[in-house]
N, C-alpha and C. Protein backbone atom coordinates (compact mmCIF):
# COMPACT_ATOMS: atom_id res chain seq x y z
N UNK A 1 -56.81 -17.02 -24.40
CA UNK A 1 -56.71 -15.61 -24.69
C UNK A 1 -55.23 -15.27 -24.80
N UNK A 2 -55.07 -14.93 -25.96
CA UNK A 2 -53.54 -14.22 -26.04
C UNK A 2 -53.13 -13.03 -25.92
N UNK A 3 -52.28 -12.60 -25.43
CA UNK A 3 -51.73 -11.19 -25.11
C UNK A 3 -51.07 -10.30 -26.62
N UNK A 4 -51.49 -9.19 -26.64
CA UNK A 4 -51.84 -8.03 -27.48
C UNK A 4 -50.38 -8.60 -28.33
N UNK A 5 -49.97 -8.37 -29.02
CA UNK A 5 -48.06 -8.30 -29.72
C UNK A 5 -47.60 -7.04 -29.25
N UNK A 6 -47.64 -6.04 -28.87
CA UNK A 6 -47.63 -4.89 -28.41
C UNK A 6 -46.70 -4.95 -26.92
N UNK A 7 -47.71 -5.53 -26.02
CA UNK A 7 -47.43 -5.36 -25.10
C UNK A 7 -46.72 -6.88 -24.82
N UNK A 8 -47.02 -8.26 -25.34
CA UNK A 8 -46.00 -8.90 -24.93
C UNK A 8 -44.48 -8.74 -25.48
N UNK A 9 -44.24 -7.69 -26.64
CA UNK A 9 -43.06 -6.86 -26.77
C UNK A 9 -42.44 -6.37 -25.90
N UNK A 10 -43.65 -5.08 -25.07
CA UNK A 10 -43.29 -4.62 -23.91
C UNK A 10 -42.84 -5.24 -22.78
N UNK A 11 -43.59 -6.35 -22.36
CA UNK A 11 -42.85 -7.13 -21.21
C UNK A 11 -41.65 -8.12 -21.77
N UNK A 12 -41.76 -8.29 -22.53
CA UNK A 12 -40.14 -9.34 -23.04
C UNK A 12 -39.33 -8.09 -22.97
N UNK A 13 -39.13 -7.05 -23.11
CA UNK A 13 -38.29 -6.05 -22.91
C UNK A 13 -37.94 -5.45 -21.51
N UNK A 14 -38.92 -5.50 -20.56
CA UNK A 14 -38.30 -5.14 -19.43
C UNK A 14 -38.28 -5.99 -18.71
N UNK A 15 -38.50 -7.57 -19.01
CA UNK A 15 -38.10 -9.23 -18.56
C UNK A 15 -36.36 -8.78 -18.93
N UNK A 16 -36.47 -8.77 -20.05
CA UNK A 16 -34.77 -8.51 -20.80
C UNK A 16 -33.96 -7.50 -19.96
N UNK A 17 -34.60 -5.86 -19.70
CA UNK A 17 -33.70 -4.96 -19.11
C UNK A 17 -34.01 -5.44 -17.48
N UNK A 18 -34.76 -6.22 -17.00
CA UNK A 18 -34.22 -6.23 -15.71
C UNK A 18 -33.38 -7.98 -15.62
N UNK A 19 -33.34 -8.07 -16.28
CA UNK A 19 -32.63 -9.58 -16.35
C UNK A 19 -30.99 -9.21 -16.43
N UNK A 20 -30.51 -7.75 -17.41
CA UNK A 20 -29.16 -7.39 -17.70
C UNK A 20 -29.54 -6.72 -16.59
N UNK A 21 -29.92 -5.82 -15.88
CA UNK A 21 -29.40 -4.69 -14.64
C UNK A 21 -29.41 -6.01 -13.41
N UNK A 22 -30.08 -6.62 -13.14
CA UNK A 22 -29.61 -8.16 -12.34
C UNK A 22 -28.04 -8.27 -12.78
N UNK A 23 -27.87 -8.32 -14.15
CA UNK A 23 -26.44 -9.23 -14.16
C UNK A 23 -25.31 -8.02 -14.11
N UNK A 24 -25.76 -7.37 -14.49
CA UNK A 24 -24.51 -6.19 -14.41
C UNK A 24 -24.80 -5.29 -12.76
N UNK A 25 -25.79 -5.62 -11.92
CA UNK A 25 -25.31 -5.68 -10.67
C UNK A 25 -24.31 -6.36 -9.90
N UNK A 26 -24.52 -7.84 -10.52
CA UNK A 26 -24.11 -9.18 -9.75
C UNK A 26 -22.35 -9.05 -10.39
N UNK A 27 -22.10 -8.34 -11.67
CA UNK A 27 -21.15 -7.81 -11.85
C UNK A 27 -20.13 -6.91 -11.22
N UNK A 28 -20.99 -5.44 -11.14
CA UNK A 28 -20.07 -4.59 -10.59
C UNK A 28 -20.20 -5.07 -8.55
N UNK A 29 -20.56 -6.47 -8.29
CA UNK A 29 -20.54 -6.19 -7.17
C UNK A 29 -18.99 -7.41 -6.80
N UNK A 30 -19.08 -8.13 -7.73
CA UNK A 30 -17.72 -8.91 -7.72
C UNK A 30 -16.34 -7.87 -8.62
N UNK A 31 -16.11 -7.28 -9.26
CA UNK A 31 -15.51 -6.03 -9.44
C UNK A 31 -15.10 -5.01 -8.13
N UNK A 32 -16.03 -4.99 -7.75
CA UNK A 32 -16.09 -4.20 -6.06
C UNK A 32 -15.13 -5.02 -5.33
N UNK A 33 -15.51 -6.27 -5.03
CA UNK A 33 -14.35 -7.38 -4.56
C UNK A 33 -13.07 -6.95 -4.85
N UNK A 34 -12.89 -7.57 -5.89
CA UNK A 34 -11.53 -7.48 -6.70
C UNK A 34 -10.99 -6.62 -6.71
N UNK A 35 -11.68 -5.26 -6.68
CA UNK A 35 -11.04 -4.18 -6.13
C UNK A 35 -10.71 -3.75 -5.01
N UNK A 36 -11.60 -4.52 -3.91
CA UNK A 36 -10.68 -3.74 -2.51
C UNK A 36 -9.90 -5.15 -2.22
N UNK A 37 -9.83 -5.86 -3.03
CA UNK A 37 -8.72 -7.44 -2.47
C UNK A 37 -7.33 -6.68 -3.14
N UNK A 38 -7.43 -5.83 -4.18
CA UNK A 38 -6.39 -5.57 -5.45
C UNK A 38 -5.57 -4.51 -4.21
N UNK A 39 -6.51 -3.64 -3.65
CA UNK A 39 -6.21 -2.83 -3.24
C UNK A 39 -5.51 -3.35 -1.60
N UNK A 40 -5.70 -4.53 -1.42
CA UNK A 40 -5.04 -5.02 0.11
C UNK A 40 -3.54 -5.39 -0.27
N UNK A 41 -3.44 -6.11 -1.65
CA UNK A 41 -1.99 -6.53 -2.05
C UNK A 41 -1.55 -5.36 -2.41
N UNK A 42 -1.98 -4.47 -2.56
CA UNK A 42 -0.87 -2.89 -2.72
C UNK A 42 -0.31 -2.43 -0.91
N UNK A 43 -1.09 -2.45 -0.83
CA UNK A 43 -1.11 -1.77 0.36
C UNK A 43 -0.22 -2.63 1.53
N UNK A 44 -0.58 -3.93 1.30
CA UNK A 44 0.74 -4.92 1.86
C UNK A 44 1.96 -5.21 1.25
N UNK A 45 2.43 -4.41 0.41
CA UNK A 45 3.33 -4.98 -0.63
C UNK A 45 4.24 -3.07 0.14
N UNK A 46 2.99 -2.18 -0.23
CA UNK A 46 4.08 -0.88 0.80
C UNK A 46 5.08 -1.02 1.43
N UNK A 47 6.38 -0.15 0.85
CA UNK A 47 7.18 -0.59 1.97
C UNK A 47 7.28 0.35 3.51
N UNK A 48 6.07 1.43 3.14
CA UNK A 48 5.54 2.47 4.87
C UNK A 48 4.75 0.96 5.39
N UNK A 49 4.23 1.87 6.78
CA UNK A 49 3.68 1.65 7.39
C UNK A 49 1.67 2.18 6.59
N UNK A 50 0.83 1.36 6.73
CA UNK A 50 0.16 1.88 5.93
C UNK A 50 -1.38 1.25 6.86
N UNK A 51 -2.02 2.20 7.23
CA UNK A 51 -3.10 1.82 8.10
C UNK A 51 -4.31 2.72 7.42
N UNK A 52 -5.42 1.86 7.21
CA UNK A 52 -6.73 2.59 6.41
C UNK A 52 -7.72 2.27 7.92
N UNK A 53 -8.26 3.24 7.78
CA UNK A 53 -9.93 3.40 8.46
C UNK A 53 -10.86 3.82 7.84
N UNK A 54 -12.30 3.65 8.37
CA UNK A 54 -13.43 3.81 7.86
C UNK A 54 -13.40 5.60 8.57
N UNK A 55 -14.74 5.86 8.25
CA UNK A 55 -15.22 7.55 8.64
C UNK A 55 -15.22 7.35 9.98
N UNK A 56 -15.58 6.26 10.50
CA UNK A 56 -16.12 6.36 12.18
C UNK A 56 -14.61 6.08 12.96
N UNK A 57 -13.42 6.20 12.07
CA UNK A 57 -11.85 6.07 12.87
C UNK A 57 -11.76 4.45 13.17
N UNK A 58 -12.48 3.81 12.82
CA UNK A 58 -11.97 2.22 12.89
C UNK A 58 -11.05 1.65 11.81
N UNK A 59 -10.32 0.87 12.31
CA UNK A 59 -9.48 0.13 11.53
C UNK A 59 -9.68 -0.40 11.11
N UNK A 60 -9.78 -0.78 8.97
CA UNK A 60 -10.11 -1.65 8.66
C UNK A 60 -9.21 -2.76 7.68
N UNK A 61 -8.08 -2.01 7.80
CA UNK A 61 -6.67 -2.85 6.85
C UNK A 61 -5.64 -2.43 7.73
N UNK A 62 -4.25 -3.30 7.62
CA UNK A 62 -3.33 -2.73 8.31
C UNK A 62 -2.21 -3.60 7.59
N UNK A 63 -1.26 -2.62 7.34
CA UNK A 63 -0.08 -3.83 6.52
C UNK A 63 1.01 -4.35 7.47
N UNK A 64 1.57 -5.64 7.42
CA UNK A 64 2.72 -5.55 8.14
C UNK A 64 3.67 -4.76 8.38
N UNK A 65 3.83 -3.65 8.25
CA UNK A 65 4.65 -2.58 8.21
C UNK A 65 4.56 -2.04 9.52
N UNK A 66 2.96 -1.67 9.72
CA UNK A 66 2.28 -1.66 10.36
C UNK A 66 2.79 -2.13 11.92
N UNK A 67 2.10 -3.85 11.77
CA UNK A 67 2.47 -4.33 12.57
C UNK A 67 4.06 -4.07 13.47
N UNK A 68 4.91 -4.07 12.50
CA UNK A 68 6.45 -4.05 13.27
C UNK A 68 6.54 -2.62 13.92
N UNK A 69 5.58 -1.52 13.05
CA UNK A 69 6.09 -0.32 13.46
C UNK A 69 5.13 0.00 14.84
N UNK A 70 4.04 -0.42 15.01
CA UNK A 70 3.38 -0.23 16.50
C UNK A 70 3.67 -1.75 17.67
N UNK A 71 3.77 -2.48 16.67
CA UNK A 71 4.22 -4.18 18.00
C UNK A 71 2.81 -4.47 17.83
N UNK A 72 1.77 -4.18 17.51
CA UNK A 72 0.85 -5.10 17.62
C UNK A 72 0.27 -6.39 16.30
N UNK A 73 -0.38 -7.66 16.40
CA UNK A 73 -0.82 -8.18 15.35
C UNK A 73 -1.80 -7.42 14.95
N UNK A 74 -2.04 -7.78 13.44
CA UNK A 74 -3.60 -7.28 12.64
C UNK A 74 -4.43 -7.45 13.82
N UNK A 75 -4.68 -7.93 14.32
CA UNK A 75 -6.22 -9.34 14.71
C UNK A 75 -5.99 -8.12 16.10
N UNK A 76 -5.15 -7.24 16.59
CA UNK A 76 -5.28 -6.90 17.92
C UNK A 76 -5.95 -5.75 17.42
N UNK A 77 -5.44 -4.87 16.20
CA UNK A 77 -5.96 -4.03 15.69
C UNK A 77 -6.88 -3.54 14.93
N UNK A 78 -7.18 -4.66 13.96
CA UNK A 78 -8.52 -4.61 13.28
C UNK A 78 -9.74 -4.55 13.86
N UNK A 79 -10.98 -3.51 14.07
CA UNK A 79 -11.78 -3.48 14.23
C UNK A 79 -11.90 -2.29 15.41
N UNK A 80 -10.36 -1.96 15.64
CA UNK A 80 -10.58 -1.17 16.90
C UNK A 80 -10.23 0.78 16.60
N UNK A 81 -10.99 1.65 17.19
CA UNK A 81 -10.49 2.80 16.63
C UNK A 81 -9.21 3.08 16.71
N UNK A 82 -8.70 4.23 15.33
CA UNK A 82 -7.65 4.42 15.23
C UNK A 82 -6.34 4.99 16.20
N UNK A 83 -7.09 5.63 17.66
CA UNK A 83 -6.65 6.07 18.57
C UNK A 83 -6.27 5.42 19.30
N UNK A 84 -6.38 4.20 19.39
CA UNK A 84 -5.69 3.00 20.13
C UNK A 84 -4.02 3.33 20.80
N UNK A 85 -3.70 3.17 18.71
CA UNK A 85 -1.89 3.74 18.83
C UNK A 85 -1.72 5.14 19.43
N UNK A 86 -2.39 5.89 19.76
CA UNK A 86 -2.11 7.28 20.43
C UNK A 86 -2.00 7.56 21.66
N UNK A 87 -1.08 8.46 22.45
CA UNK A 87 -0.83 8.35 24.05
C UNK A 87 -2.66 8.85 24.64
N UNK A 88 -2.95 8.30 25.76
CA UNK A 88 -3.92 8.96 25.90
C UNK A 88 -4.48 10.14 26.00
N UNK A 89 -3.40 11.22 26.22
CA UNK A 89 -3.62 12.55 26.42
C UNK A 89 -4.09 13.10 24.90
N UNK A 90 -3.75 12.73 24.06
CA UNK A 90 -4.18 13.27 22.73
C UNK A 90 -5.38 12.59 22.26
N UNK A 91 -5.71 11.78 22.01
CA UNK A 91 -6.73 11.07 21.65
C UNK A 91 -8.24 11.44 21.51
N UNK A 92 -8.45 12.37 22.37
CA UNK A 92 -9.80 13.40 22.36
C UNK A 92 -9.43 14.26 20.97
N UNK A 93 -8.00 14.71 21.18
CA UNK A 93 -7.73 16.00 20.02
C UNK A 93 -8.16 15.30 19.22
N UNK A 94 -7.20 13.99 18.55
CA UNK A 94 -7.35 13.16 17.49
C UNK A 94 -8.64 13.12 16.76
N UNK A 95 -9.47 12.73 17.45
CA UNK A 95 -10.75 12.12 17.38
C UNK A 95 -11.73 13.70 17.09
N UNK A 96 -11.17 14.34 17.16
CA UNK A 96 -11.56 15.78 16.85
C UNK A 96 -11.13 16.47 14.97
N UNK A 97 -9.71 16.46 15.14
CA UNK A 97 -9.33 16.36 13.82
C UNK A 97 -9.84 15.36 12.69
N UNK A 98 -10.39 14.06 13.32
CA UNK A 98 -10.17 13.12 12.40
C UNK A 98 -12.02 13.22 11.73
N UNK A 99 -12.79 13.58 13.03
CA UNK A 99 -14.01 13.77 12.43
C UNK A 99 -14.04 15.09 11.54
N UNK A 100 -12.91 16.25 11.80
CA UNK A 100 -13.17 17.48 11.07
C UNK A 100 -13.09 17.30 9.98
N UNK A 101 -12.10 16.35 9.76
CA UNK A 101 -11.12 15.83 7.93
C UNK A 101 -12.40 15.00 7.51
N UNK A 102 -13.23 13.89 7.93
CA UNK A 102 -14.41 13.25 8.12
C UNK A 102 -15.41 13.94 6.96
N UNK A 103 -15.44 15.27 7.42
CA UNK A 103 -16.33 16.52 7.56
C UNK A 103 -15.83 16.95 6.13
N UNK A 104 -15.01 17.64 5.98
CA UNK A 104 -14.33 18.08 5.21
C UNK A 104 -12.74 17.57 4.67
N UNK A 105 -12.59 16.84 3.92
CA UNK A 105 -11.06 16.18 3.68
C UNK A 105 -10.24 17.17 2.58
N UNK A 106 -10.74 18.03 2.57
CA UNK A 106 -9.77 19.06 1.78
C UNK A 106 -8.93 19.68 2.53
N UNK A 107 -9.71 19.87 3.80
CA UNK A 107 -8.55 19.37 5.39
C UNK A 107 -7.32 19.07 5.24
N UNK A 108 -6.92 18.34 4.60
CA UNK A 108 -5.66 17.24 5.15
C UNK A 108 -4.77 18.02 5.17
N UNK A 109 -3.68 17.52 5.78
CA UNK A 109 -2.46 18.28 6.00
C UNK A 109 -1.64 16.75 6.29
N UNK A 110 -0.16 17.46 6.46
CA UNK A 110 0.51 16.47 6.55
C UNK A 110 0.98 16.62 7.86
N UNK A 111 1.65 16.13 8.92
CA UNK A 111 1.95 16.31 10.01
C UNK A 111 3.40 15.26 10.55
N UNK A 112 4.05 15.63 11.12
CA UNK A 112 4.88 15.06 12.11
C UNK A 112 5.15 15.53 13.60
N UNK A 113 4.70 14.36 14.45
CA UNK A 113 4.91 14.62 15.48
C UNK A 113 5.65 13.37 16.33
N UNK A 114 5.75 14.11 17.60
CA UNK A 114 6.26 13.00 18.54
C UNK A 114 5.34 12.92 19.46
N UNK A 115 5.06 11.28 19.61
CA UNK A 115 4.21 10.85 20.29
C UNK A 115 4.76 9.79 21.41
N UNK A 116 4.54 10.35 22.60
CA UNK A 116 4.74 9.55 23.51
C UNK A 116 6.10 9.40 23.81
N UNK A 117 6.69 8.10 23.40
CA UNK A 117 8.39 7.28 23.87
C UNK A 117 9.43 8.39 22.95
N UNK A 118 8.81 9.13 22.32
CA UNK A 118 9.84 10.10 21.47
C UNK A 118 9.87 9.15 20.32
N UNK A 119 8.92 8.30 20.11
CA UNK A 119 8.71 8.06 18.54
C UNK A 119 8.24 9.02 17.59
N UNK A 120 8.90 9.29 16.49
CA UNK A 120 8.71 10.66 15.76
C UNK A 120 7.54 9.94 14.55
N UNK A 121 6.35 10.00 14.37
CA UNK A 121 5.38 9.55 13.48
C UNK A 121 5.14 10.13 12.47
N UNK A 122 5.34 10.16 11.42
CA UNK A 122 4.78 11.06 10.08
C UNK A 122 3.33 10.33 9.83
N UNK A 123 2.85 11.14 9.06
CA UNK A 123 1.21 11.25 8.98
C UNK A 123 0.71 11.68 7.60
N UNK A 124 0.08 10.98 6.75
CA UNK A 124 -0.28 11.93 5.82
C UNK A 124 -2.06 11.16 5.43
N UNK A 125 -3.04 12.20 5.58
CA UNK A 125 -4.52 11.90 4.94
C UNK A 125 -4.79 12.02 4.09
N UNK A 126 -5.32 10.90 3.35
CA UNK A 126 -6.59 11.29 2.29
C UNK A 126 -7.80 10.33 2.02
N UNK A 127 -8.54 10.62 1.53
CA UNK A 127 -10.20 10.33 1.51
C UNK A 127 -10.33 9.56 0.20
N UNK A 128 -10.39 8.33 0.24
CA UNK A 128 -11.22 7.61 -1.08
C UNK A 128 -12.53 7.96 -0.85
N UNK A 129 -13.09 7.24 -2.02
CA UNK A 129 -14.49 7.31 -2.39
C UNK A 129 -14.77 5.90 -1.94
């Protein structure tokens, strides 16, 4: 028994469109790569200090800049919230602001303060996608 011409049209066609949305997944998901690898050699190449977190305030890149300007390695800092580097007395605030900007990142502002040893820190947020 052979199948209608009709409809084995129909299924060779969405054999075909899910065979390309497979490959142009498997695409934009190595693209995705390449883009946040593209985006680590920028960001290490900075000549600031340049520290990214996720929404939940964890650390998830940190450039050597970084490193010299707080004393710690990546590996002490990666994975840990961003309040780490902050004296403890602030760190509630922090964690307050940082979920508000979280919330809303039209928020941002720029800030300088002194924290702690009379290290003077500049600050500036913004929100990728």
């Amino acid at each position: 028994m052979t199948e209608e011409p009709e409809k084995f049209e129909l299924r060779s066609a969405i054999n075909g469109a899910a065979e390309a949305t497979e490959q142009l997944k498997d695409r934009l998901e190595v693209m995705s790569k390449e883009t946040i690898e593209l985006q680590k050699v920028i960001i290490e190449r900075f000549p600031d200090a340049v520290i990214v977190v996720n929404d939940a305030g964890v650390i998830t890149h940190l450039n050597q800049q970084s490193e010299y300007m707080f004393g710690y390695h990546h590996s002490e800092l990666a994975g840990q919230k961003v309040e780490i580097l902050l004296p403890h007395e602030v760190r509630e605030l922090h964690t307050a602001h940082r979920e508000k900007f979280a919330d809303d990142p039209r928020s941002r502002e720029r800030i300088s303060r002194s924290w702690g040893a009379g290290r003077m820190v500049q600050s500036s947020l913004s929100k990728s996608c």
